[in-house]
Protein backbone atom coordinates (compact mmCIF):
# COMPACT_ATOMS: atom_id res chain seq x y z
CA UNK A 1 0.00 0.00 0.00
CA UNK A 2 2.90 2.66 0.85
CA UNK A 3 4.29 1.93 -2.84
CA UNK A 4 1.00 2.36 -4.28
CA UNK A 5 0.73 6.16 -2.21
CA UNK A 6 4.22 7.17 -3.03
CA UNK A 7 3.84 6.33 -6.64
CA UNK A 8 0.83 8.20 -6.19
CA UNK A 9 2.31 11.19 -4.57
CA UNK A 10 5.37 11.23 -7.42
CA UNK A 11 2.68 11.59 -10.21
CA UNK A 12 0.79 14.44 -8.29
CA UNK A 13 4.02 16.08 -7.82
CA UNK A 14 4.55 15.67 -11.61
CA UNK A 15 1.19 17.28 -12.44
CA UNK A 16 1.12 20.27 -10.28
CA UNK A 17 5.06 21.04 -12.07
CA UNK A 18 3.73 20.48 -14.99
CA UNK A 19 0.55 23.09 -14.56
CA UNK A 20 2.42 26.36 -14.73
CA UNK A 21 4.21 25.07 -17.91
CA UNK A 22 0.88 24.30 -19.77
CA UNK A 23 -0.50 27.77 -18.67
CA UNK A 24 2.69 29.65 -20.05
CA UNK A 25 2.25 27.53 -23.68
CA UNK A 26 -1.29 28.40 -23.87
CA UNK A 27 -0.60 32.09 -23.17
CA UNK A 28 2.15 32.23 -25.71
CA UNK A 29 0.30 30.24 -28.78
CA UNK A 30 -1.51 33.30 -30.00
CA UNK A 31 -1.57 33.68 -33.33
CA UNK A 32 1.71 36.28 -34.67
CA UNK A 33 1.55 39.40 -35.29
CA UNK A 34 2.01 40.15 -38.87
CA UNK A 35 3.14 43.92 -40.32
CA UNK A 36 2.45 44.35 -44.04
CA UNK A 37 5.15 45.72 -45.68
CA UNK A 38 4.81 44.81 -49.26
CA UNK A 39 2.88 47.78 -50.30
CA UNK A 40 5.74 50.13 -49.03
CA UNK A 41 8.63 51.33 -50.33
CA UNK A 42 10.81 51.40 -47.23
CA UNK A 43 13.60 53.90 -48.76
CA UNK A 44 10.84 56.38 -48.86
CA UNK A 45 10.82 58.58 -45.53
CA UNK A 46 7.24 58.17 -45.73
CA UNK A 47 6.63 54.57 -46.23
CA UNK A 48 9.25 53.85 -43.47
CA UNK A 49 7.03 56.03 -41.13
CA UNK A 50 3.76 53.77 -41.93
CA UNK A 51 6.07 50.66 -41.32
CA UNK A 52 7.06 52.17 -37.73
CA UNK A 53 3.06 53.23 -37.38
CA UNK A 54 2.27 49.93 -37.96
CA UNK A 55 5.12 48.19 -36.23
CA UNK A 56 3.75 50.66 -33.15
CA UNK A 57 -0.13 49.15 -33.30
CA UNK A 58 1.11 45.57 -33.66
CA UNK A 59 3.28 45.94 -30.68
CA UNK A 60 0.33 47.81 -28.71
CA UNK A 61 -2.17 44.93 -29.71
CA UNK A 62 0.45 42.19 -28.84
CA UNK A 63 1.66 43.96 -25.28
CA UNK A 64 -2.06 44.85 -24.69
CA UNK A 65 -3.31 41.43 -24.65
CA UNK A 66 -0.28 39.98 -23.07
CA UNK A 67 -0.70 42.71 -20.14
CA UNK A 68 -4.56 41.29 -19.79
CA UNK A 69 -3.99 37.81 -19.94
CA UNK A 70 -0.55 37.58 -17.90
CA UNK A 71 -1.39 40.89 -15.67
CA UNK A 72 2.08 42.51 -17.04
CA UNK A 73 3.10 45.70 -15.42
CA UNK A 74 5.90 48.10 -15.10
CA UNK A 75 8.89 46.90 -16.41
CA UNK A 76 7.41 43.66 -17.69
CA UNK A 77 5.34 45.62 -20.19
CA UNK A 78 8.07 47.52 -21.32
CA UNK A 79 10.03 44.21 -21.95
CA UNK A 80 7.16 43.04 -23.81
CA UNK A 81 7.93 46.12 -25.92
CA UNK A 82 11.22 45.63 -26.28
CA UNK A 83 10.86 41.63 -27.11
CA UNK A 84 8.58 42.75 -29.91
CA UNK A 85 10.80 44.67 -31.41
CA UNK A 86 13.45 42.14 -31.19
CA UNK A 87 11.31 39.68 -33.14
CA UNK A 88 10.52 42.58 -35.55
CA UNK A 89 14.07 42.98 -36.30
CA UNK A 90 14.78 39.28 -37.00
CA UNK A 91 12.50 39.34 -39.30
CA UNK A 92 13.23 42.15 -41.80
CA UNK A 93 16.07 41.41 -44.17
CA UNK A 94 19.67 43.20 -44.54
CA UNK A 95 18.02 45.56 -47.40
CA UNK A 96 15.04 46.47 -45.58
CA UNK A 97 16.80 47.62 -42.60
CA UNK A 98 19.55 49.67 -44.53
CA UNK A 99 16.37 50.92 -46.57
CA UNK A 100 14.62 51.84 -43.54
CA UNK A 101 18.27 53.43 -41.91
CA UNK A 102 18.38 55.39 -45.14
CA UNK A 103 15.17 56.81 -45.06
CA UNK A 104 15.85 58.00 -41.56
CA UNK A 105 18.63 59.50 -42.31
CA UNK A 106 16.97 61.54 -45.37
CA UNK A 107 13.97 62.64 -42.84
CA UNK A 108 14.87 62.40 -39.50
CA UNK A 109 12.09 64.27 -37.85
CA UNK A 110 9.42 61.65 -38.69
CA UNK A 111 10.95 59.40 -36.77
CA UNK A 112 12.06 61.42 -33.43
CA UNK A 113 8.68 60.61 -31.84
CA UNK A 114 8.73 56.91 -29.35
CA UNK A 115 11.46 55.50 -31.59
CA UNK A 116 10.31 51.81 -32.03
CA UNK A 117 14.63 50.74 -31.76
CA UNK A 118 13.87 49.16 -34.88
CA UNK A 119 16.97 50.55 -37.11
């Protein structure tokens, strides 16, 4: 009987470790963000400000939600943020970074307001 109760326990213990891991996976399988860029010329000072304006309502929907269903705040928010744009940045290519760099560099004022950190 005491092997049958501490087999038992061992698989309870198991479970209840296992519980915060499921929770986490479910929280993080929401479906990507996705920023259309194909319709923008990203050379152009003013396409590469309606990339970072839509960079900036992806990341606010994405943070947003993740603040709700995780109850982020403070710096965890602002991580959430910066994460975002980290994943933003793997994903553009060598030319569409220099493209966007040039096009800041041709106009800076449109981009001095909550730089994104994205080039």
């Amino acid at each position: 009987m005491t092997k049958f109760i501490n087999r038992l326990a061992a698989v309870a213990a198991l479970a209840l470790a296992a519980t915060p891991i499921v929770g986490l996976t479910a929280a993080h399988a929401a479906e990507p963000a996705r920023i259309q860029v194909g319709d923008l010329k990203l050379v152009n000072p003013g396409d590469a400000a309606e990339f970072v304006r839509r960079a900036r309502v992806a990341a606010d929907e994405v943070c947003s939600a993740r603040t709700t269903t995780e109850k982020l705040r403070g710096l965890s928010v602002r991580a959430c943020y910066q994460d975002f744009n980290a994943d933003v940045r793997s994903e553009l290519s060598r030319e569409q970074i220099a493209d966007l760099r040039a096009a800041r560099r041709a106009k800076p004022a449109a981009f001095a307001t909550r730089s994104l950190g994205l080039f």
